[in-house]
C-alpha atoms as a PDB file:
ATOM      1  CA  UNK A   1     -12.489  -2.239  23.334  1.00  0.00           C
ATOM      2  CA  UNK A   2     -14.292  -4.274  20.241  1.00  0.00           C
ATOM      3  CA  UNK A   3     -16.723  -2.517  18.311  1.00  0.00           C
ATOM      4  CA  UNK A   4     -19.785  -4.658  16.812  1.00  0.00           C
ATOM      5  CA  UNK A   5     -19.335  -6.104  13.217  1.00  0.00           C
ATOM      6  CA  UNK A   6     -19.647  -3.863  10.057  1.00  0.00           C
ATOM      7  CA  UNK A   7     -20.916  -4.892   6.964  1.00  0.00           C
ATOM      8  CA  UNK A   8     -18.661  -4.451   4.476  1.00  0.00           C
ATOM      9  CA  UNK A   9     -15.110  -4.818   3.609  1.00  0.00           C
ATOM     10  CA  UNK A  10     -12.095  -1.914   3.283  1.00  0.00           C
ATOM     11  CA  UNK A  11     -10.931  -2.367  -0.621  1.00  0.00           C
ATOM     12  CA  UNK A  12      -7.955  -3.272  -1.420  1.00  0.00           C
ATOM     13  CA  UNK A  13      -7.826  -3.322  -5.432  1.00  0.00           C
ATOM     14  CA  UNK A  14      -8.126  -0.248  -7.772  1.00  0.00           C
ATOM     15  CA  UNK A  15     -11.294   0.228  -9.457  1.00  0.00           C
ATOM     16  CA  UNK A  16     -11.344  -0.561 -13.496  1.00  0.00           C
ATOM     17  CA  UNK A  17      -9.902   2.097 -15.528  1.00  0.00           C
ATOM     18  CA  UNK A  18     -11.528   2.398 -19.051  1.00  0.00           C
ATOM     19  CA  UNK A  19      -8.687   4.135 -20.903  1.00  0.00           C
ATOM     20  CA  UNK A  20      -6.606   0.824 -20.127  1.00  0.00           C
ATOM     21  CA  UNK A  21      -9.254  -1.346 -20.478  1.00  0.00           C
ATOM     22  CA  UNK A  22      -9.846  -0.026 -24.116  1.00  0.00           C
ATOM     23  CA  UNK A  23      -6.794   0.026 -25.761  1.00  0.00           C
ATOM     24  CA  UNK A  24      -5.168  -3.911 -26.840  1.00  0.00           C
ATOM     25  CA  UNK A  25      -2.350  -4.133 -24.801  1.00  0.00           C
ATOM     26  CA  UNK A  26      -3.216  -7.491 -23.059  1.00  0.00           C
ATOM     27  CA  UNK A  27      -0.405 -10.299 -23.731  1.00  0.00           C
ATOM     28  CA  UNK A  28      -1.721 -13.060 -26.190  1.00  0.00           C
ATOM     29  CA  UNK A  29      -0.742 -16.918 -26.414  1.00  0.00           C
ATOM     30  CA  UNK A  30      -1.966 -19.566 -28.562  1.00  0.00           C
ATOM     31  CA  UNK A  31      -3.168 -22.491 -26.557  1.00  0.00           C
ATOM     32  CA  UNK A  32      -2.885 -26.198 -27.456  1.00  0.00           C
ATOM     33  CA  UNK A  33      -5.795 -27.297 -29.975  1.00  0.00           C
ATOM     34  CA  UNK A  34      -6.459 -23.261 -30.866  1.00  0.00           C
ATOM     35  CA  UNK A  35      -6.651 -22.317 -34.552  1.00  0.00           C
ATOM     36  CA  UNK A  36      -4.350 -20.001 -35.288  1.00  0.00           C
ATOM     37  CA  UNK A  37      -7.370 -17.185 -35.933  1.00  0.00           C
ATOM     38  CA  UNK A  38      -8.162 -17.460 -32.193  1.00  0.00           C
ATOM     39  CA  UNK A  39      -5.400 -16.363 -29.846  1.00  0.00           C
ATOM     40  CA  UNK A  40      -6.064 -16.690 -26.371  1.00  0.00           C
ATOM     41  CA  UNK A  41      -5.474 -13.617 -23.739  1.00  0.00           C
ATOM     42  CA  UNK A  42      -3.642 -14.939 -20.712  1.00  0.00           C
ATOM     43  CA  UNK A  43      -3.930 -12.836 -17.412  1.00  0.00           C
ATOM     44  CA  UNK A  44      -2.122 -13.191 -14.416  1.00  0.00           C
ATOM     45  CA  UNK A  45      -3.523 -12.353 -10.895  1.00  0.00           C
ATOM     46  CA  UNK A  46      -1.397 -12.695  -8.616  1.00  0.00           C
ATOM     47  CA  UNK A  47       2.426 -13.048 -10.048  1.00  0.00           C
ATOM     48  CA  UNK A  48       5.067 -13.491  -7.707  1.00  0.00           C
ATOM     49  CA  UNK A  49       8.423 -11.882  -8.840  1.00  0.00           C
ATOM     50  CA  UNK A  50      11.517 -14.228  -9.846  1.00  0.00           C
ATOM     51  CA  UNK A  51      12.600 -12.913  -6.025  1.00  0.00           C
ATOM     52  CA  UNK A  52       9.655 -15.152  -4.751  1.00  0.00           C
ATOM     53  CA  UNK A  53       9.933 -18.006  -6.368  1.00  0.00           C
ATOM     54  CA  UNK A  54      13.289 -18.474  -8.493  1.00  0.00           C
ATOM     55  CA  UNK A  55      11.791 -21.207 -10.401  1.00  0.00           C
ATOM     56  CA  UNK A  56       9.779 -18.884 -12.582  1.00  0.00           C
ATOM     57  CA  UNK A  57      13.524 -16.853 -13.919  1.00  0.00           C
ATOM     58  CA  UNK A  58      14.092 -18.773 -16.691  1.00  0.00           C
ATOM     59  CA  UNK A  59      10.090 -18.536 -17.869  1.00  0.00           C
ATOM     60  CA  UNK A  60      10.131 -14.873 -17.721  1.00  0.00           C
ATOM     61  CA  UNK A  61      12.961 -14.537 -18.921  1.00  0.00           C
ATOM     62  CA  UNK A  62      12.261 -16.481 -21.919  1.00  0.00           C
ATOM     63  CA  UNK A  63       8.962 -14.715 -22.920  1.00  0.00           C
ATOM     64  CA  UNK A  64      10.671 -11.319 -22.372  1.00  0.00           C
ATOM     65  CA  UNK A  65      12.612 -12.160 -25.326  1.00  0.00           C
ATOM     66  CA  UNK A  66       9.671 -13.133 -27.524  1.00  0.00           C
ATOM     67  CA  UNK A  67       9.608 -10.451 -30.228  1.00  0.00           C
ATOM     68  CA  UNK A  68       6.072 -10.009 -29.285  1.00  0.00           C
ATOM     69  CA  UNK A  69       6.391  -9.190 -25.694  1.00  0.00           C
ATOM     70  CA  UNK A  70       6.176  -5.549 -25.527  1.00  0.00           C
ATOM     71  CA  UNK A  71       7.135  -4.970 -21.753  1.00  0.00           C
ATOM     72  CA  UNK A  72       5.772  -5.314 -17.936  1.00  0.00           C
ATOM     73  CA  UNK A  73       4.839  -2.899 -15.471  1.00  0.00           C
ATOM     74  CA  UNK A  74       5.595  -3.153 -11.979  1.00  0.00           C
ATOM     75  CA  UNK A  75       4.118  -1.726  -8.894  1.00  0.00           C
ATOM     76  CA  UNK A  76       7.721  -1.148  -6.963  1.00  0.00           C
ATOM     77  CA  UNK A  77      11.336  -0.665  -8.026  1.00  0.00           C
ATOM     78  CA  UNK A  78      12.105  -3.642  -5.715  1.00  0.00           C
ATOM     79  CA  UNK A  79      10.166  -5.750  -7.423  1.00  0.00           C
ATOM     80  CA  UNK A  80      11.306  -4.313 -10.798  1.00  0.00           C
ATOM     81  CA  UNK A  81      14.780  -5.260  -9.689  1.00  0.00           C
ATOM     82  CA  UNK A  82      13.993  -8.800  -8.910  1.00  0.00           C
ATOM     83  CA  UNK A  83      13.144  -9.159 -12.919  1.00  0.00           C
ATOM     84  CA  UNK A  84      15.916  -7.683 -13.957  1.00  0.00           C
ATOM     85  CA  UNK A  85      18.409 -10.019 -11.564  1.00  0.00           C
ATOM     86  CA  UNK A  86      16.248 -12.947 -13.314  1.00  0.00           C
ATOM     87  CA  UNK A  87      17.390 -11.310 -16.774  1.00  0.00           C
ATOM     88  CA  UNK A  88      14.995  -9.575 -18.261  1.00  0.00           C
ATOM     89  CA  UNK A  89      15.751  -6.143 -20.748  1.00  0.00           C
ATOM     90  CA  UNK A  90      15.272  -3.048 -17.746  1.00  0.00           C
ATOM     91  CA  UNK A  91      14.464  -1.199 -20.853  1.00  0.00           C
ATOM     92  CA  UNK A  92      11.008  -3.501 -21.143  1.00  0.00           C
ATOM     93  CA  UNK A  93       9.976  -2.829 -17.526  1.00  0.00           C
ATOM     94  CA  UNK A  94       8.110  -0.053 -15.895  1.00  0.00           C
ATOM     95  CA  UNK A  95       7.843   1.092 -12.695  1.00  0.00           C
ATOM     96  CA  UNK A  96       4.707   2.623 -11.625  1.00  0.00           C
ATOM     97  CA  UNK A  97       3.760   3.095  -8.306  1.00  0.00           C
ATOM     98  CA  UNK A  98       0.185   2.004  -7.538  1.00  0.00           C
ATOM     99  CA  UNK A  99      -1.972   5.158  -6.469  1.00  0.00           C
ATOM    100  CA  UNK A 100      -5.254   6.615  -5.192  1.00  0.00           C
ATOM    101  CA  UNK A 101      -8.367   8.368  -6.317  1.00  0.00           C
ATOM    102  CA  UNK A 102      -8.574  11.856  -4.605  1.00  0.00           C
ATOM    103  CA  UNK A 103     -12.528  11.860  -4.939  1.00  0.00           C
ATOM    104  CA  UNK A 104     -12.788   9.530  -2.688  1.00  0.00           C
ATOM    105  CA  UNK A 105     -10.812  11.414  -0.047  1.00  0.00           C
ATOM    106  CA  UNK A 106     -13.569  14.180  -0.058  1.00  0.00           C
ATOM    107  CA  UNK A 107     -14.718  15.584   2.000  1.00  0.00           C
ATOM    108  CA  UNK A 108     -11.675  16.913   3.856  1.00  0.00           C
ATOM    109  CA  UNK A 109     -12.107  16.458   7.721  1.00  0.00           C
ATOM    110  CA  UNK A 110     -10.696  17.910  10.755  1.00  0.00           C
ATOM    111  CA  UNK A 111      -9.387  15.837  13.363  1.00  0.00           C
ATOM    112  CA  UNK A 112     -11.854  17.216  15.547  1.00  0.00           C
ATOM    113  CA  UNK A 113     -14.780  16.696  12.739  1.00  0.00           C
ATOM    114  CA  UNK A 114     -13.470  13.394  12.026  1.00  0.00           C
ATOM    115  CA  UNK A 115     -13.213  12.101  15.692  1.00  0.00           C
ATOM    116  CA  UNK A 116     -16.477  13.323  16.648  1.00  0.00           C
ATOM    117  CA  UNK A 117     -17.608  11.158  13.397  1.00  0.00           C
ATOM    118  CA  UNK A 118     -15.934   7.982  14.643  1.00  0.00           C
ATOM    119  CA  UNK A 119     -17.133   8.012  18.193  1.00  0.00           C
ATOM    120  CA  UNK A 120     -13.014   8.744  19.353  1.00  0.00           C
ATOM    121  CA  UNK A 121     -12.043  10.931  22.669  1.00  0.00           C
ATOM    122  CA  UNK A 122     -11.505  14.036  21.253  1.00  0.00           C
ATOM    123  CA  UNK A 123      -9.290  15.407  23.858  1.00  0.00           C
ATOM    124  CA  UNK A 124      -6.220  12.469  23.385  1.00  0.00           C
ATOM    125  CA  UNK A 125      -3.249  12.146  20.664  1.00  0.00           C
ATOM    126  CA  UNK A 126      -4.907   9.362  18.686  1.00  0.00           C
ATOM    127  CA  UNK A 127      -3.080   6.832  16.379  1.00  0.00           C
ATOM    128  CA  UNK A 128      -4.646   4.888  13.354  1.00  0.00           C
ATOM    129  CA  UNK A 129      -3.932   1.622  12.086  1.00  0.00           C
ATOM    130  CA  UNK A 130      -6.543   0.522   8.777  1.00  0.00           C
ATOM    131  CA  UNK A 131      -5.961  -2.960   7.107  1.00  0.00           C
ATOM    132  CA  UNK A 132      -5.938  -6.632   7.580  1.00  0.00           C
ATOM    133  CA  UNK A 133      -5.758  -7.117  11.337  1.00  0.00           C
ATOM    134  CA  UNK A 134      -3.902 -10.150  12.144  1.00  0.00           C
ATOM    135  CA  UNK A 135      -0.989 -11.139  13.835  1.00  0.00           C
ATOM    136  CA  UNK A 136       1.168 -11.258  10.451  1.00  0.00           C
ATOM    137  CA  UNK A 137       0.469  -7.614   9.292  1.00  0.00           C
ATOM    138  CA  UNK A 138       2.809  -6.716  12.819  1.00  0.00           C
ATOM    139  CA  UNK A 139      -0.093  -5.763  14.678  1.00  0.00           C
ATOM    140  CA  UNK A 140       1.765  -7.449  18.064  1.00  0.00           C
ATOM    141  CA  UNK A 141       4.145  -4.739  17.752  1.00  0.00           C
ATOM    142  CA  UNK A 142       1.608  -1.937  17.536  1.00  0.00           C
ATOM    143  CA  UNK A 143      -0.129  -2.986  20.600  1.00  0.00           C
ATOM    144  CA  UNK A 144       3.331  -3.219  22.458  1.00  0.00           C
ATOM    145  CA  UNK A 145       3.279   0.661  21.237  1.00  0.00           C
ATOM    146  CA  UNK A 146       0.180   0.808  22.240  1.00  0.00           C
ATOM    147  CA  UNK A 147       0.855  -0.726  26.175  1.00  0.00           C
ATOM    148  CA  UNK A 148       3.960   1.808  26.503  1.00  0.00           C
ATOM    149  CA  UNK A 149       1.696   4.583  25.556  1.00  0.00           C
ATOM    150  CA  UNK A 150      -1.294   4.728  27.883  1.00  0.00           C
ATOM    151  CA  UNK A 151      -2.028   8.510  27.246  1.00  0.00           C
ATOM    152  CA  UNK A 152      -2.771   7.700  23.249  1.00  0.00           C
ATOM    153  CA  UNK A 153      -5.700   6.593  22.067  1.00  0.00           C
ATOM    154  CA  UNK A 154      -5.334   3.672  19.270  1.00  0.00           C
ATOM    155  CA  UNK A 155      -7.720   2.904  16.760  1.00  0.00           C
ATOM    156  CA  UNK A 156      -7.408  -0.474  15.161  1.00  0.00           C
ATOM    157  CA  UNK A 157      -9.498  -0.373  11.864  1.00  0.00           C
ATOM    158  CA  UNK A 158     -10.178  -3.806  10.021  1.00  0.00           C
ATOM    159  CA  UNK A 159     -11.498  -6.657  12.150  1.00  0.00           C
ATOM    160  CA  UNK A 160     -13.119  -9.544  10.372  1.00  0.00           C
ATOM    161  CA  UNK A 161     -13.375 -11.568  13.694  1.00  0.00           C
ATOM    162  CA  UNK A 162     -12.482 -12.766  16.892  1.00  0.00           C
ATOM    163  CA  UNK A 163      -8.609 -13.600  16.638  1.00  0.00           C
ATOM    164  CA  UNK A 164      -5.352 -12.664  18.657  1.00  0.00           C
ATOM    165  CA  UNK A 165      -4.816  -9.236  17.819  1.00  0.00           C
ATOM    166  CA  UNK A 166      -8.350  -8.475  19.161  1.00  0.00           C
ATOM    167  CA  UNK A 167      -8.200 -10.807  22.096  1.00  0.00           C
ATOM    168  CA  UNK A 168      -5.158  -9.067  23.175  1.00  0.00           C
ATOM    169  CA  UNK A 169      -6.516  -5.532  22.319  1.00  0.00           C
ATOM    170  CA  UNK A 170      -9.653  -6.382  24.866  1.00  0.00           C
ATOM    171  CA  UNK A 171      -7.620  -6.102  27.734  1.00  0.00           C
ATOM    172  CA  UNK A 172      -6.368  -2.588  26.509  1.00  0.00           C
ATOM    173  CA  UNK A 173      -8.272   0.354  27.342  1.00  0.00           C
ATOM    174  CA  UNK A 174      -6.289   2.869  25.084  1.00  0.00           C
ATOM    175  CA  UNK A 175      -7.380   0.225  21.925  1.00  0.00           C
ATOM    176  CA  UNK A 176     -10.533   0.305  20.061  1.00  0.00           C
ATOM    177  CA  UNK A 177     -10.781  -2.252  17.466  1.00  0.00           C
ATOM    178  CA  UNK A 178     -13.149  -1.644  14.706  1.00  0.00           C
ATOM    179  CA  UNK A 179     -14.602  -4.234  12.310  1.00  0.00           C
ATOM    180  CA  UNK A 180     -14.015  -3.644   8.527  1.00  0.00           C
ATOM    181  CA  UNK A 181     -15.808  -0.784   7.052  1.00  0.00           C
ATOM    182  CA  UNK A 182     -16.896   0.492   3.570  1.00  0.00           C
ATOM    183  CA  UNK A 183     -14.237   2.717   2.350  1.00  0.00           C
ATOM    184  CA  UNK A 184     -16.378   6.026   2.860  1.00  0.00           C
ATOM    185  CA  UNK A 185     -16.255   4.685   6.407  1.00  0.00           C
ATOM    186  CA  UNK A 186     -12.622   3.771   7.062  1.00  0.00           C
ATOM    187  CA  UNK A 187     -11.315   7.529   5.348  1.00  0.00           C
ATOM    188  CA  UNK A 188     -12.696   9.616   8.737  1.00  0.00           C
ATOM    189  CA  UNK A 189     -10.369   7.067  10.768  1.00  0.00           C
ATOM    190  CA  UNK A 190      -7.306   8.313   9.176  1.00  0.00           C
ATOM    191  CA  UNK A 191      -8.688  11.683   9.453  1.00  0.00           C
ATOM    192  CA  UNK A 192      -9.184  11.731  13.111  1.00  0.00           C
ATOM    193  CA  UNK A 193      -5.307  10.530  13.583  1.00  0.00           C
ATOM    194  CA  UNK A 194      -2.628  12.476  14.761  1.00  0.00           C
ATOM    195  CA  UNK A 195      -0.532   9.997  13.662  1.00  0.00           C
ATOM    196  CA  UNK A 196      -1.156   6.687  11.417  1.00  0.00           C
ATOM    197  CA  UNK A 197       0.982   3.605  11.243  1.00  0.00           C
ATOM    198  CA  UNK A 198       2.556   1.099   8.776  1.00  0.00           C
ATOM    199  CA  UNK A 199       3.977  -1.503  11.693  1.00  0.00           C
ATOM    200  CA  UNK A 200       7.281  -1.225  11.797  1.00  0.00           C
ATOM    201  CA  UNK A 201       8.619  -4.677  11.144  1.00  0.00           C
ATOM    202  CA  UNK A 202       9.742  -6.239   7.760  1.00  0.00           C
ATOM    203  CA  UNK A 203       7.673  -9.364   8.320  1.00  0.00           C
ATOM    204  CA  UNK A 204       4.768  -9.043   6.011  1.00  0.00           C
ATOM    205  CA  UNK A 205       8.033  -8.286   3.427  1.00  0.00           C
ATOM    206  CA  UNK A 206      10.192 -11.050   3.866  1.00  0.00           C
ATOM    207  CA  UNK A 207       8.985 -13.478   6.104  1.00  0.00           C
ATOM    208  CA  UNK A 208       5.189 -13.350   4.470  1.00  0.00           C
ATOM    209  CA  UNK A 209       5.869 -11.901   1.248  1.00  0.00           C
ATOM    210  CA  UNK A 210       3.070 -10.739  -0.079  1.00  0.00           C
ATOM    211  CA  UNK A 211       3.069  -7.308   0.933  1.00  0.00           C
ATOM    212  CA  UNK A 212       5.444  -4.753  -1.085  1.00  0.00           C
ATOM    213  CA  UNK A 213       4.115  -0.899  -0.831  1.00  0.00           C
ATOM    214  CA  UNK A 214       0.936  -1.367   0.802  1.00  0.00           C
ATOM    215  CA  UNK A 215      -2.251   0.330  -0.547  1.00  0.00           C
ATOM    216  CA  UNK A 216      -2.411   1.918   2.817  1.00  0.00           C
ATOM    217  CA  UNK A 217       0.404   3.949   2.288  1.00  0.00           C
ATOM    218  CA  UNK A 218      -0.865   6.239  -0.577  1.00  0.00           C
ATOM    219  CA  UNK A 219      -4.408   6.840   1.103  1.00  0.00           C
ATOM    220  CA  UNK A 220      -2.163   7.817   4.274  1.00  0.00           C
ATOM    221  CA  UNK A 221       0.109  10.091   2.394  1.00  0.00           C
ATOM    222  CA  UNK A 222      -3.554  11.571   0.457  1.00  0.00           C
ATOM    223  CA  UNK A 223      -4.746  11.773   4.015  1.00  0.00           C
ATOM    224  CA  UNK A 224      -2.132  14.509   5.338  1.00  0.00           C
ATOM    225  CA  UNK A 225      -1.515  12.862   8.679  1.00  0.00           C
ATOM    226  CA  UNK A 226       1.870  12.486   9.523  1.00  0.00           C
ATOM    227  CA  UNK A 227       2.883   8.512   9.079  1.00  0.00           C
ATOM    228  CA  UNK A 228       5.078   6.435  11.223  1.00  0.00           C
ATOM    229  CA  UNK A 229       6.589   2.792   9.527  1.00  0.00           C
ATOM    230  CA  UNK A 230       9.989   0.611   8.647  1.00  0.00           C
ATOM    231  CA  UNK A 231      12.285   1.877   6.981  1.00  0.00           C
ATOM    232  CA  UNK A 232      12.047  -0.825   4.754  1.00  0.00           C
ATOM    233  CA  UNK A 233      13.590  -0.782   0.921  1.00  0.00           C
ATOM    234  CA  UNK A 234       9.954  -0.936  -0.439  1.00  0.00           C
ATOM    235  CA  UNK A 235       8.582   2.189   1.783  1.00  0.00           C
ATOM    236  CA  UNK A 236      11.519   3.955   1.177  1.00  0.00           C
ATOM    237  CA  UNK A 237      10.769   4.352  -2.717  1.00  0.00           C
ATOM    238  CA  UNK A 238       8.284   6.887  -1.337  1.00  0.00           C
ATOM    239  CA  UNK A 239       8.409   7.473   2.403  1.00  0.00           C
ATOM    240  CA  UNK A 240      11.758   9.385   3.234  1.00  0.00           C
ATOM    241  CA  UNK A 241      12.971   9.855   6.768  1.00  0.00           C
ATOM    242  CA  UNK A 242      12.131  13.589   8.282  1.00  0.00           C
ATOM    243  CA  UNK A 243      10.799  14.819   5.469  1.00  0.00           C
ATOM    244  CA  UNK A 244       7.353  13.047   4.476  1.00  0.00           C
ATOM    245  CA  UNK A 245       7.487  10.461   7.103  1.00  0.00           C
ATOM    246  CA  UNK A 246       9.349   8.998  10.630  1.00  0.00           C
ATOM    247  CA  UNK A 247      10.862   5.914   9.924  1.00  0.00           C
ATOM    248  CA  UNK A 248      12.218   3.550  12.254  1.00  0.00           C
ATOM    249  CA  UNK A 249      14.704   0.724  12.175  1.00  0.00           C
ATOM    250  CA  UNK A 250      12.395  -2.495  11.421  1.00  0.00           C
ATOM    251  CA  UNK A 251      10.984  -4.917  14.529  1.00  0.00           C
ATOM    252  CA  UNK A 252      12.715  -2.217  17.058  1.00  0.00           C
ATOM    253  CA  UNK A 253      10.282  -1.942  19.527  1.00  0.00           C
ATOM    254  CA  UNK A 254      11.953   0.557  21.794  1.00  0.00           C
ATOM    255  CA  UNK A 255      12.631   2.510  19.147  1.00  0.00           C
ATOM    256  CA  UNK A 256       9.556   2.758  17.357  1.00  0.00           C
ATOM    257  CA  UNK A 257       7.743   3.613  21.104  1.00  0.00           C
ATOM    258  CA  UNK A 258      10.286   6.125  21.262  1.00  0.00           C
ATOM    259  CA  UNK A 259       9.481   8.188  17.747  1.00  0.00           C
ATOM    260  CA  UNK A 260       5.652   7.575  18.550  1.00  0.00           C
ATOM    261  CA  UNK A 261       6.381   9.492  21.534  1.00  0.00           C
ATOM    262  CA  UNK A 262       8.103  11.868  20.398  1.00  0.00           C
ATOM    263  CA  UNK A 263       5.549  12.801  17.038  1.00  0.00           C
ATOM    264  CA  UNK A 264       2.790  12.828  19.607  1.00  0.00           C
ATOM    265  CA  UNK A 265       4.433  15.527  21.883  1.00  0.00           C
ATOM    266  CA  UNK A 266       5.279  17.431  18.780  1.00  0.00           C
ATOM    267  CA  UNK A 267       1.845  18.146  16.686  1.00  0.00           C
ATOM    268  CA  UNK A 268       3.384  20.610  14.363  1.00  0.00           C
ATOM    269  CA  UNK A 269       6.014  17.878  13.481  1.00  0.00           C
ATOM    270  CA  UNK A 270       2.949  16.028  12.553  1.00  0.00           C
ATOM    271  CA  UNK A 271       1.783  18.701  10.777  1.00  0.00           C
ATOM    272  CA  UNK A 272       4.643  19.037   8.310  1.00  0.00           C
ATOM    273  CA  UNK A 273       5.714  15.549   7.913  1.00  0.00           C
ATOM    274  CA  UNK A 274       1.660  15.317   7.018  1.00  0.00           C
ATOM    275  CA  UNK A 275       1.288  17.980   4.583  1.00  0.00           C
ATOM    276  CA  UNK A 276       4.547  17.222   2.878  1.00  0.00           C
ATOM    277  CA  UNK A 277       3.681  13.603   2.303  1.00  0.00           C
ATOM    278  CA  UNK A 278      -0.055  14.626   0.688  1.00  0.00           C
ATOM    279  CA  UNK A 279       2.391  16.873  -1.318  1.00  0.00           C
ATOM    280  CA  UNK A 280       4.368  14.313  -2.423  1.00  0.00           C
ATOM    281  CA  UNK A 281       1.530  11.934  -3.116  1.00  0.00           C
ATOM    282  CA  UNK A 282      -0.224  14.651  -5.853  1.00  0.00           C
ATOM    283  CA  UNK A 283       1.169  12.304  -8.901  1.00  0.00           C
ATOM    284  CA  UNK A 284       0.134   9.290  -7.918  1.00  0.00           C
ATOM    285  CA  UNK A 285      -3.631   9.236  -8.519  1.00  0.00           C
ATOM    286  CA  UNK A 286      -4.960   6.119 -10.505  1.00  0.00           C
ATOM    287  CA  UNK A 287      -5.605   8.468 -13.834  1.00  0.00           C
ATOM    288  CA  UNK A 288      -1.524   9.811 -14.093  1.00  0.00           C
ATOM    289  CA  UNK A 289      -0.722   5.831 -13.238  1.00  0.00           C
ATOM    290  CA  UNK A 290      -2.858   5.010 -16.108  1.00  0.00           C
ATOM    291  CA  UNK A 291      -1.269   7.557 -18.398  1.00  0.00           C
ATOM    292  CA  UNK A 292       2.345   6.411 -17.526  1.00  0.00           C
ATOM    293  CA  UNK A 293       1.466   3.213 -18.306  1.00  0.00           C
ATOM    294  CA  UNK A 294      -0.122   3.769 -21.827  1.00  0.00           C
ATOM    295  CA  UNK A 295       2.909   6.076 -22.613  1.00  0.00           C
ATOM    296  CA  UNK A 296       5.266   3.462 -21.849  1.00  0.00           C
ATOM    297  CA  UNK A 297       3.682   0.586 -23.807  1.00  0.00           C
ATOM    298  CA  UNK A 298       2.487   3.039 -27.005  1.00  0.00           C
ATOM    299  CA  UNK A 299       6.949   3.825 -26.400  1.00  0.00           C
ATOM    300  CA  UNK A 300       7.387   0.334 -26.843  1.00  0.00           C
ATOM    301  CA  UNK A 301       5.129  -0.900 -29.765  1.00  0.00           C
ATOM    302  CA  UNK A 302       6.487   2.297 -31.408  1.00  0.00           C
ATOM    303  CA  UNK A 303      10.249   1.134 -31.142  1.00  0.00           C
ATOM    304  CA  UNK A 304       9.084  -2.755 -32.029  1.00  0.00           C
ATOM    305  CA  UNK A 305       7.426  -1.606 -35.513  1.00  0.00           C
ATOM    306  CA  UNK A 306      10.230   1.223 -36.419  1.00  0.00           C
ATOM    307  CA  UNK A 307      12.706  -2.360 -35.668  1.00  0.00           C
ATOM    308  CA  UNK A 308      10.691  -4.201 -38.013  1.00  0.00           C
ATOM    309  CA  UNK A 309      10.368  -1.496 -40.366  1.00  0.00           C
END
């Protein structure tokens, strides 16, 4: 089942946060033809680690040892590891897990609440998937879950447009595939899950590469549902087996049918692996990020000028 086209788009950046926008932090390079009065800021977007693409070692590596470079943060420990195999000082790199703003959690729904809200049988085990939808994100293996599992109702939250995932999905009657929605709109999706889902495979990991903790993962640990995904050596920095979470070996179908199974036969299993991951997740809102971050650069300009000193 395809649901008609929303309007908006799920975000998937943090919103600005003035107490590190405000304080001068920001790397600074002089650029050819620049006076020296004028040094130029220089921002990276989207920075691949040395892991990625081993050409770039040797350049962070040499402006880690510029006695101006006060440190890095990074979002994972994987990828924190991948700077320091390239050779770069641990002691100038933080890890700090990206996050998620509890507000806009609120208000709290029940499943029954929620599904009512999001047009969902009320009366079936339902399992939610928000995010890209495409092929790549492992999607093909959540509708294989999806075909052994006839009694469970999937919902499939992020369409942009008529592609294989939904094509497939059509034919499907336990699938409803809804289009991207404001954020305000996706949150009642996870709500009205018994379960929600990373896809268990490592391709978005290693094969794509651009996906290392995904955003979803804190708003489903802030939602309280219980969470299904890889075990994969990024998840696992905050998604532990049986106790916050049911992890699965990576790209095993069978298997992964067989825990779904199991978690939706079991709803106070759900229960507890759901409220111990929104435990879990209580440090990670954007503000505590923020303040991890300022300690750990005001720690490092702090050592620089007592070195200098």
């Amino acid at each position: 089942m395809i649901r008609s086209p929303g309007a908006t788009s799920l975000p998937t950046t943090t919103r600005s946060i003035p107490s590190l926008r405000s304080r001068p932090f920001g790397a600074r390079i002089r650029t050819s033809g620049a006076s020296r009065r004028s040094p130029r800021a220089l921002w990276g977007r989207s920075i691949r680690p040395p892991r990625q693409q081993p050409w770039s070692a040797p350049i962070f590596r040499g402006l880690s040892q510029h006695p101006r470079f006060l440190g890095a943060v990074l979002h994972s420990d994987l990828a924190r590891r991948s700077y320091v195999d390239a050779g770069v000082d641990p002691d100038r790199l933080l890890t700090a897990h990206n996050g998620y703003d509890p507000e806009r959690l609120s208000p709290r729904l029940s499943r029954s609440e929620a599904r009512a809200r999001c047009d969902l049988p009320g009366g079936r085990p339902t399992v939610t998937y928000a995010g890209r939808v495409t092929m790549e994100k492992g999607l093909g293996l959540l509708l294989e879950m999806a075909r052994a599992l006839p009694e469970a109702q999937f919902a499939i939250v992020g369409s942009e447009g008529e592609g294989e995932v939904e094509r497939q999905a059509a034919a499907l009657d336990n699938v409803c595939v809804v289009p991207w929605q404001p954020f305000d709109d996706t949150v009642p999706y996870l709500y009205a899950a018994d379960v929600v889902v990373i896809p268990p495979t490592v391709a978005p990991l290693q094969d794509v590469g651009n996906t290392v903790l995904p955003m979803k993962t804190f708003l489903y640990m802030a939602a309280g549902r219980a969470i299904l995904a890889p075990a994969s050596p990024d998840l696992q920095e905050l998604l532990h087996d049986g106790e916050n979470a049911a992890l699965v070996p990576p790209d095993d179908a069978d298997a992964a049918i067989r825990r779904l199974r199991k978690l939706l036969n079991d709803p106070d299993e759900c229960d507890r692996l759901g409220h111990a991951a929104r435990d879990d997740i209580q440090e990670h809102t954007w503000p505590r990020r923020a303040e991890r971050v300022l300690n750990f650069l005001e720690e490092r300009r702090n050592r620089r000028e007592r070195a200098g000193s």
